[in-house]
Protein backbone atom coordinates (compact mmCIF):
# COMPACT_ATOMS: atom_id res chain seq x y z
CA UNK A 1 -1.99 11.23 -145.76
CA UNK A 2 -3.15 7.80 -146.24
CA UNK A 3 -2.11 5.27 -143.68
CA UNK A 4 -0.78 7.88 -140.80
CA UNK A 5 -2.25 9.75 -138.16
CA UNK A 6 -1.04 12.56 -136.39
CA UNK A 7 1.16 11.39 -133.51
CA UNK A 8 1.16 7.63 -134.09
CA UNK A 9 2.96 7.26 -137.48
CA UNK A 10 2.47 4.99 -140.69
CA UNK A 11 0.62 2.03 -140.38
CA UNK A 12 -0.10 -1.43 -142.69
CA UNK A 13 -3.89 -1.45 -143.83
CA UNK A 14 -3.97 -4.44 -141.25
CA UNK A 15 -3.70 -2.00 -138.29
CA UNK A 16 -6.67 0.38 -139.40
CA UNK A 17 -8.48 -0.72 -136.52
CA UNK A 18 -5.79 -0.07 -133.87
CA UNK A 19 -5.29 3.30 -135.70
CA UNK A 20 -8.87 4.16 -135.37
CA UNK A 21 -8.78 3.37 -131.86
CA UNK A 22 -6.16 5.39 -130.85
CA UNK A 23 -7.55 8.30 -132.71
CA UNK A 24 -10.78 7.94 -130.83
CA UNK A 25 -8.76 7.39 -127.27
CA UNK A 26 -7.12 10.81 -128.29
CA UNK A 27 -10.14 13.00 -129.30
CA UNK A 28 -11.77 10.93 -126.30
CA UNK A 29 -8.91 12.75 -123.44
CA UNK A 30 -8.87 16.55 -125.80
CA UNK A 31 -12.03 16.97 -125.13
CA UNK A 32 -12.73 15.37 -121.85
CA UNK A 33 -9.89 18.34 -120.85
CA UNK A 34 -11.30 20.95 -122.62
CA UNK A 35 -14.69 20.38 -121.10
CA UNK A 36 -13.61 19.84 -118.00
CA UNK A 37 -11.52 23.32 -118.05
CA UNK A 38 -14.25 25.34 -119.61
CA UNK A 39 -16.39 24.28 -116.93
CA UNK A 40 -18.32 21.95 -119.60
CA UNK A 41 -20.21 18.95 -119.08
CA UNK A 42 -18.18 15.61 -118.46
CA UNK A 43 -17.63 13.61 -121.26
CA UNK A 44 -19.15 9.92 -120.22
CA UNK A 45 -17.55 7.92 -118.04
CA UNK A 46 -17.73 4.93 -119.97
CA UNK A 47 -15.71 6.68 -123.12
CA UNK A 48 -12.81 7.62 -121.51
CA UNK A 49 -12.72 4.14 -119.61
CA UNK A 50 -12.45 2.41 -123.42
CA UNK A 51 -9.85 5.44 -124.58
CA UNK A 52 -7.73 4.58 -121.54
CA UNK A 53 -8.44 0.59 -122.03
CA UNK A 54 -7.20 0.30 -125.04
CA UNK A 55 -4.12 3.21 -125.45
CA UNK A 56 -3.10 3.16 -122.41
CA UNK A 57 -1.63 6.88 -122.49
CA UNK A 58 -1.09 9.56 -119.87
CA UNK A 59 -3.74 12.26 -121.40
CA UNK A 60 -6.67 9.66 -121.57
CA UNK A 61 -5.99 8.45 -117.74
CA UNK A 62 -6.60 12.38 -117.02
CA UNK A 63 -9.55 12.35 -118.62
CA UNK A 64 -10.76 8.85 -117.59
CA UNK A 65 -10.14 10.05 -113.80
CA UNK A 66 -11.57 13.23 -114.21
CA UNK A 67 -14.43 12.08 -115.65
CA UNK A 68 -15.60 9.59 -113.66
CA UNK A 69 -19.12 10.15 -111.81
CA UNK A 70 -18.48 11.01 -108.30
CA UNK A 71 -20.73 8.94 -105.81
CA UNK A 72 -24.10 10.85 -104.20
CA UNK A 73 -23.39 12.36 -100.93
CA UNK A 74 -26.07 10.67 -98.73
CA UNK A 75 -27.74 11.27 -95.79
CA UNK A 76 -27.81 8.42 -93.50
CA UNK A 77 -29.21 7.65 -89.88
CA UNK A 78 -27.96 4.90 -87.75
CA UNK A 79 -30.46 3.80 -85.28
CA UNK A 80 -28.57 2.01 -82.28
CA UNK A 81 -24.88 3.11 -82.68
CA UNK A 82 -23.34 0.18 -80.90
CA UNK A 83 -20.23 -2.24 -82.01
CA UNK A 84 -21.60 -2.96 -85.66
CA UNK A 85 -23.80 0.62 -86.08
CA UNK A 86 -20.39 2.58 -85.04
CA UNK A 87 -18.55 0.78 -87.56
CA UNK A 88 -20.58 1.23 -90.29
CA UNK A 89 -21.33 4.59 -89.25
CA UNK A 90 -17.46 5.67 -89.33
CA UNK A 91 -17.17 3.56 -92.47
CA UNK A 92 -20.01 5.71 -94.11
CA UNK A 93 -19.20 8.97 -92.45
CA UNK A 94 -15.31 8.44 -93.80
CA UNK A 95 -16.40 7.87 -97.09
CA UNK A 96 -18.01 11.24 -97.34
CA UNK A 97 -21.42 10.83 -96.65
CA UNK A 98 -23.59 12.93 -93.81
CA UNK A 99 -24.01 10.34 -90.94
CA UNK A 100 -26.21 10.83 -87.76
CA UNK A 101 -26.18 8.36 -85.47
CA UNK A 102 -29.15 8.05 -82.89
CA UNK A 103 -28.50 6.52 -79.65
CA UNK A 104 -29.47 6.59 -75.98
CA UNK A 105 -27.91 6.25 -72.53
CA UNK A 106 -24.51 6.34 -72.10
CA UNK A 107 -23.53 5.94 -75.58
CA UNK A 108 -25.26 9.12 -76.11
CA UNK A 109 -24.01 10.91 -73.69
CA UNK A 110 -20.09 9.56 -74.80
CA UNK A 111 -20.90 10.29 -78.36
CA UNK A 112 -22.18 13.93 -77.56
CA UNK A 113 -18.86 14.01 -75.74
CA UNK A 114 -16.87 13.17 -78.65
CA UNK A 115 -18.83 14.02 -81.80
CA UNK A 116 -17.44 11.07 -83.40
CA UNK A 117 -16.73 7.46 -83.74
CA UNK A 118 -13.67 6.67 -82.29
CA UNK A 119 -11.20 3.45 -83.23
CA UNK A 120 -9.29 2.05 -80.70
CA UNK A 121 -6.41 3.35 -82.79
CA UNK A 122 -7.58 6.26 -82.16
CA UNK A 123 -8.79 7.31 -85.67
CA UNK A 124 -12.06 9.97 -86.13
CA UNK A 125 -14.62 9.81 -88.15
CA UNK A 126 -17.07 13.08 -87.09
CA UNK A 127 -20.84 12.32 -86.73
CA UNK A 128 -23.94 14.25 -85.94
CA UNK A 129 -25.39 12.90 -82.97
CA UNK A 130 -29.22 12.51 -81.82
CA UNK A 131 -31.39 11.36 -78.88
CA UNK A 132 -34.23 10.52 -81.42
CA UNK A 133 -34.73 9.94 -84.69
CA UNK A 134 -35.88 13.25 -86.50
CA UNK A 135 -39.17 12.38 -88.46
CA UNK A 136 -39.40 15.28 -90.24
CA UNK A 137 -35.95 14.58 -91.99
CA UNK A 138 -36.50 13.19 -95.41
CA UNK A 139 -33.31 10.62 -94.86
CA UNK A 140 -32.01 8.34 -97.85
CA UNK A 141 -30.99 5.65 -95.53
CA UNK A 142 -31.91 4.59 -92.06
CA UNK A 143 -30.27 1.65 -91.10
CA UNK A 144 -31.55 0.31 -87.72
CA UNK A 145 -28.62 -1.90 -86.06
CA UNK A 146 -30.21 -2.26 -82.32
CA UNK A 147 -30.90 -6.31 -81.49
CA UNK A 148 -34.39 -8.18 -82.50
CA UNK A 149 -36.13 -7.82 -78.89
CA UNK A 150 -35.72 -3.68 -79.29
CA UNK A 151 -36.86 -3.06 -82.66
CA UNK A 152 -40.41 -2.63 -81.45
CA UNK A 153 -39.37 0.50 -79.15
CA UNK A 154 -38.10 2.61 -82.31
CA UNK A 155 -41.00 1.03 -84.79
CA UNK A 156 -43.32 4.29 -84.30
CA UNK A 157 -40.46 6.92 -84.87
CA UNK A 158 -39.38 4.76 -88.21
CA UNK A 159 -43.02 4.43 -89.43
CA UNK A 160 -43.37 8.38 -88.99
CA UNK A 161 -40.26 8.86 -90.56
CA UNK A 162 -39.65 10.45 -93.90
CA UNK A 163 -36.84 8.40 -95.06
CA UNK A 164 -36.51 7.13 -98.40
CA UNK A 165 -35.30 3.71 -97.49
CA UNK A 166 -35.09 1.81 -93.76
CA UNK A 167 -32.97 -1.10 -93.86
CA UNK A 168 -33.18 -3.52 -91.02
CA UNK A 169 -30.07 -5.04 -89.98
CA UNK A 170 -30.02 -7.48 -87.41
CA UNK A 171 -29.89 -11.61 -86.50
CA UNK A 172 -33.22 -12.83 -85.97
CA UNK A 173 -35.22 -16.07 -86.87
CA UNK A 174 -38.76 -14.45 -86.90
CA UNK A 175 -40.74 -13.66 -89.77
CA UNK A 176 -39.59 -9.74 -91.33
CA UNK A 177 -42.95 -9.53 -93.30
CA UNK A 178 -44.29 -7.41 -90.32
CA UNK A 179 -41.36 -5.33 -90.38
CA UNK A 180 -41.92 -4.87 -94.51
CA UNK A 181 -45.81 -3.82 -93.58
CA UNK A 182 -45.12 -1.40 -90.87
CA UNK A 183 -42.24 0.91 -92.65
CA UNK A 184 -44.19 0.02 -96.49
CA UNK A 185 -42.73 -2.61 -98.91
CA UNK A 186 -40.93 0.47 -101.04
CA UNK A 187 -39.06 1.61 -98.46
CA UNK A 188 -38.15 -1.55 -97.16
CA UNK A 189 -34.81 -3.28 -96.80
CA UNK A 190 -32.83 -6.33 -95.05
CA UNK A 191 -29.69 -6.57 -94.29
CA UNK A 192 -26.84 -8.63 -92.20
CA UNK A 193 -23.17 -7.63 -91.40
CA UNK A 194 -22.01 -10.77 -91.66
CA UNK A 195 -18.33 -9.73 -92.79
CA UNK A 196 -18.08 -6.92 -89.50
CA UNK A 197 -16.61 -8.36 -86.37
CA UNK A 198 -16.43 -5.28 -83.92
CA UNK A 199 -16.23 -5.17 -80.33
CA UNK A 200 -17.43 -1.96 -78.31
CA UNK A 201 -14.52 -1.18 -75.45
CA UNK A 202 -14.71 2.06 -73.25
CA UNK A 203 -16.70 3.87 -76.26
CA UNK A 204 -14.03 3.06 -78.91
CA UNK A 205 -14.78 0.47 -81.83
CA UNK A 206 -12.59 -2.13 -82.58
CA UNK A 207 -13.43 -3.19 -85.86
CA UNK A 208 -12.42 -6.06 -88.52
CA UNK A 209 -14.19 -6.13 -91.64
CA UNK A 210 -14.00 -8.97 -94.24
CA UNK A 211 -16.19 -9.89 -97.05
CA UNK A 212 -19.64 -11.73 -96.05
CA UNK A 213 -22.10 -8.35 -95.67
CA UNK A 214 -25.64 -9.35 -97.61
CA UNK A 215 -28.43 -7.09 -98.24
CA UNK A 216 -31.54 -6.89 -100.19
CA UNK A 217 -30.91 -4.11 -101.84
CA UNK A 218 -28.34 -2.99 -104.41
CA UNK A 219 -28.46 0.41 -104.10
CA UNK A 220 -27.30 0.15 -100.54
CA UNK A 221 -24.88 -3.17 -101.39
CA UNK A 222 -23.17 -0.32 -103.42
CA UNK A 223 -23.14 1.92 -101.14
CA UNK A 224 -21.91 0.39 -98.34
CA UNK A 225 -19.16 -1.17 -100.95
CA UNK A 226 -17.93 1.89 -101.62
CA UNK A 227 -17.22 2.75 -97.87
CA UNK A 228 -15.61 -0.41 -97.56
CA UNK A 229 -17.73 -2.58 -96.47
CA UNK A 230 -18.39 -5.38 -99.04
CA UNK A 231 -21.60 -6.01 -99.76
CA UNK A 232 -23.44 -9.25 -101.75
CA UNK A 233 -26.87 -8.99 -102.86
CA UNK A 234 -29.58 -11.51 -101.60
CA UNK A 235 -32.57 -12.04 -102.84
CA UNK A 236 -34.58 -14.28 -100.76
CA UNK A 237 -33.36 -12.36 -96.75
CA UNK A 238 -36.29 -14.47 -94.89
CA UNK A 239 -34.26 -18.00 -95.80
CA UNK A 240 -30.56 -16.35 -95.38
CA UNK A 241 -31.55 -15.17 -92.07
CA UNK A 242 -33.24 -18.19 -90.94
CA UNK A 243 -30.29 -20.34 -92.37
CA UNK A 244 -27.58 -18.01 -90.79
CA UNK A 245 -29.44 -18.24 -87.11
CA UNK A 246 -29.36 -22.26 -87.63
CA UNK A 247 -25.60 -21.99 -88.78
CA UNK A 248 -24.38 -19.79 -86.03
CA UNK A 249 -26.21 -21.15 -82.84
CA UNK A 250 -24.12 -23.67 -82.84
CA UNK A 251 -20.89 -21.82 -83.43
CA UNK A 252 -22.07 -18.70 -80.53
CA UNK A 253 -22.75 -21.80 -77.99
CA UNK A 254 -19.24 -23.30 -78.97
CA UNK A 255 -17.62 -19.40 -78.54
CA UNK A 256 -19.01 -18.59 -75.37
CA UNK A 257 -17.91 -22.37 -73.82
CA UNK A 258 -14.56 -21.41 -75.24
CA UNK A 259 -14.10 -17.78 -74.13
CA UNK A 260 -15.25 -19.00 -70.35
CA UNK A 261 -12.73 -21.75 -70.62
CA UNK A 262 -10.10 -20.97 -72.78
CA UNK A 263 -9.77 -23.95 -74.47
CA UNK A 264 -11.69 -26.12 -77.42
CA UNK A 265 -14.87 -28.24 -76.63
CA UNK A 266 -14.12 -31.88 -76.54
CA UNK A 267 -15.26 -34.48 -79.17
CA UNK A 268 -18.34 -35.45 -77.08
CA UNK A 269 -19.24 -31.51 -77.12
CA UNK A 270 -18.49 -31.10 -80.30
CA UNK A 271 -20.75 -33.81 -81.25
CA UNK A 272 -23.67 -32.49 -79.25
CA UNK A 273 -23.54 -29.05 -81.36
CA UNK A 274 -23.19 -31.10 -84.82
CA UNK A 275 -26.45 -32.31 -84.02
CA UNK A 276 -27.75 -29.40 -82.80
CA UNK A 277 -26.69 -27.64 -86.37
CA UNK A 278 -28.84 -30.10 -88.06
CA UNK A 279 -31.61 -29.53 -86.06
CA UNK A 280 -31.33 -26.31 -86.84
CA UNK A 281 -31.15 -27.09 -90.70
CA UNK A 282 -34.04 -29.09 -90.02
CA UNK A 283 -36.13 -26.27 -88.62
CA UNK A 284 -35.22 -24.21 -91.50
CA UNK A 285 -36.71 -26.56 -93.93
CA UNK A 286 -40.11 -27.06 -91.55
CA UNK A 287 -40.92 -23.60 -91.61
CA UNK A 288 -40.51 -23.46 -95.20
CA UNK A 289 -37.17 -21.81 -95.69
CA UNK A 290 -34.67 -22.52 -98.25
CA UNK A 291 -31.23 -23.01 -97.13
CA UNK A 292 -29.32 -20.16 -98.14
CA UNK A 293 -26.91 -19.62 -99.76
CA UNK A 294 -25.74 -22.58 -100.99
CA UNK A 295 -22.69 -22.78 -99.71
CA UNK A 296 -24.18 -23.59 -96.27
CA UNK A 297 -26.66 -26.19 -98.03
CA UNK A 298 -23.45 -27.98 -98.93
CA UNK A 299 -22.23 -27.92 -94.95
CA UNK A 300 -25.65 -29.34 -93.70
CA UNK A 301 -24.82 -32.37 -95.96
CA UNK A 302 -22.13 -33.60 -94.64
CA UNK A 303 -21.90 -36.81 -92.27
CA UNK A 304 -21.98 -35.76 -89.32
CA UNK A 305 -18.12 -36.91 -87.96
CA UNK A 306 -16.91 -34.90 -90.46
CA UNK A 307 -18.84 -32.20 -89.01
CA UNK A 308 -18.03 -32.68 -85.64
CA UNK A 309 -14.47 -32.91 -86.28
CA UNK A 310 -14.79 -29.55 -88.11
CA UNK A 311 -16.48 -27.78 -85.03
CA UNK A 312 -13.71 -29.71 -82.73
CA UNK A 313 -11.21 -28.04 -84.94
CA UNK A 314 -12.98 -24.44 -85.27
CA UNK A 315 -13.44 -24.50 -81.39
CA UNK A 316 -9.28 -24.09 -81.31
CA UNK A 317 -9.29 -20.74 -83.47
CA UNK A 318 -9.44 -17.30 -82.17
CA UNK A 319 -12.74 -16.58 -84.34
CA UNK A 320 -14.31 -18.86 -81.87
CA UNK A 321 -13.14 -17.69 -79.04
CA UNK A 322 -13.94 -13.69 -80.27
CA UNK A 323 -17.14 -14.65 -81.00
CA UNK A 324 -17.89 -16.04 -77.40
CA UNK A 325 -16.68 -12.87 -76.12
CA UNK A 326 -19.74 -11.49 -77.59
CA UNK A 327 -22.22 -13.14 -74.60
CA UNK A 328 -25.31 -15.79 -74.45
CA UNK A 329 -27.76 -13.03 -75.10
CA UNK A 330 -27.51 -13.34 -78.98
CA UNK A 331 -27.79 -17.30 -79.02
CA UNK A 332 -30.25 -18.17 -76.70
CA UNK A 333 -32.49 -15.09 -78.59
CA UNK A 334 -31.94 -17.49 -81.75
CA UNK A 335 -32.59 -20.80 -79.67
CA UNK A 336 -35.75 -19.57 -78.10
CA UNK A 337 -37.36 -18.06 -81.44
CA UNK A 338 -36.32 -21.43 -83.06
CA UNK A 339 -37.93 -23.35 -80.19
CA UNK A 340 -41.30 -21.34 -80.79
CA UNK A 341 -41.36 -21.61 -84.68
CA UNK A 342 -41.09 -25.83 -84.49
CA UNK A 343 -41.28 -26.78 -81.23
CA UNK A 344 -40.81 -30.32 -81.68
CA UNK A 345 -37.65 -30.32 -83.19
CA UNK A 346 -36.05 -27.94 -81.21
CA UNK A 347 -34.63 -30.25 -78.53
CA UNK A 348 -31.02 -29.98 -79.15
CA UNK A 349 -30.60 -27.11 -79.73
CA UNK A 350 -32.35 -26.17 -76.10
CA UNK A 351 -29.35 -28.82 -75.23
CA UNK A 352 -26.28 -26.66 -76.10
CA UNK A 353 -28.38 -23.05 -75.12
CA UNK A 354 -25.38 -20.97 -73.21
């Protein structure tokens, strides 16, 4: 039966191709269903992707769907459970993976309570809950969200650990190498939410989550991707960090003037934190930093009205005045550790310190 296939009907010698195709995309879904109901292996992903691609058909979507790989079920610890830990934790723990979050204080004692991170909607997301981390627990992924100045209290219980990967995730300005020596360079990871605004109210997370997450590793980009979180890849975390502490200084002084006030910073103000951003920029550069990523590279170079006008202008949003509701304690961190890593330049940004 030259020139027909079963099913599709007589084709020109022209259409071969497209013939063979759909012959392929059809053998491709019979036996991605007949494996799949026999108990059989699945056919590969990738196949019945192409079948679908290019037919189109009901059958081959079956099989495309029910043979796509299903992601690992991980086991995750979240070390300091607070605004941005909660909402990664209920973003990890709804996505199907086995989240325990370790905390202290009163969050411990309303998470024992509750068993789970809570929305301010009022949606669950159940979580084991610890007073420690458990060293003895071979975890894939500890991701340590407490602030810079209490990293050093849970250093011993992460060195003991047994986990497979400890990702730091935090704003700092300070040099990570000794963070990379004390849990070993293989396990190592940093990251910064960067696209998670959440505030912490009464125990309940209020979270918004837009793109802008980096990480150095692509395992856990991917992950946290998956639980909706998106998650860029970064190379080079030293300069991003130290770029993104230069870049936001500026903007957490603005927020907190702001949030007290409830209104924008004036020209003159606005003009004080321009030049405080370069000095920042300027710090970055001394210590031997690149300015990362790019985009911000582009910012630092422009003249510095334009600049000003675009903090006057910024100071007038909401974002500005959510991200002064945050506090001082965050900025004048950065401020300080920029003040001890080039003292000489640090002047204005000791200026606009909240």
């Amino acid at each position: 039966m030259a020139g027909r296939v079963a099913g599709v009907g007589a084709v020109r010698a022209p259409q071969r191709r497209h013939v063979d195709l759909l012959a392929a995309a059809h053998r491709a879904a019979g036996q991605a269903i007949e494996r799949i109901a026999s108990g059989q292996h699945r056919i590969p992903y990738e196949l019945a992707r192409f079948a679908f691609s290019q037919t189109g058909l009901a059958p081959v979507r079956v099989a495309w769907q029910l043979s796509r790989p299903q992601r690992q079920r991980m086991r995750i610890a979240i070390v300091g459970p607070g605004a941005i830990g909660s909402t990664f934790a209920y973003a990890l723990a709804r996505a199907g993976h086995d989240v325990t979050v370790i905390a202290r204080g009163q969050r411990l004692a309303w998470l024992e309570r509750e068993g789970a991170i809570v929305l301010g909607s009022g949606e669950r997301a159940e979580v084991k809950v610890q007073g420690a981390l458990d060293a003895s627990t071979a975890w894939d992924l500890v991701l340590v969200t407490v602030l810079a100045p209490q990293v050093a209290a849970v250093m011993p219980a992460l060195r003991a650990s047994a986990a497979r990967k400890v990702m730091f995730m935090f704003n700092t300005f300070e040099p990570i190498a000794p963070l990379r020596e004390a849990v070993g360079a293989e396990r190592f990871a940093f990251g910064f939410p960067g696209g998670v605004f959440a505030l912490l109210v009464d125990g309940r997370v209020y979270p918004q989550i837009r793109r802008g997450t980096t990480c150095s590793d692509a395992a856990c980009a991917e992950v946290f991707g998956g639980a909706g979180i998106p998650t860029v890849v970064e190379a080079d975390m030293q300069s991003w960090l130290r770029t993104h502490a230069a870049m936001v200084v500026p903007l957490m002084a603005i927020g907190t003037i702001v949030f007290a006030r409830r209104n924008g910073v004036s020209w003159r103000e606005a003009a004080a934190h321009a030049v405080a951003f370069e000095a920042g920029m300027d710090i970055v550069r001394a210590v031997g930093a690149r300015v990362r990523p790019p985009v911000i590279g582009a910012m630092a170079r422009l003249p510095r009205f334009v600049l000003t006008a675009l903090l006057w202008a910024l100071s007038r949003t909401r974002m500005l005045r959510d991200l002064g509701a945050l506090g001082t304690a965050e900025p004048r961190m950065l401020v300080d550790m920029m003040r001890v890593a080039a003292p000489a330049l640090a002047a204005p940004l000791e200026a606009i310190r909240p």
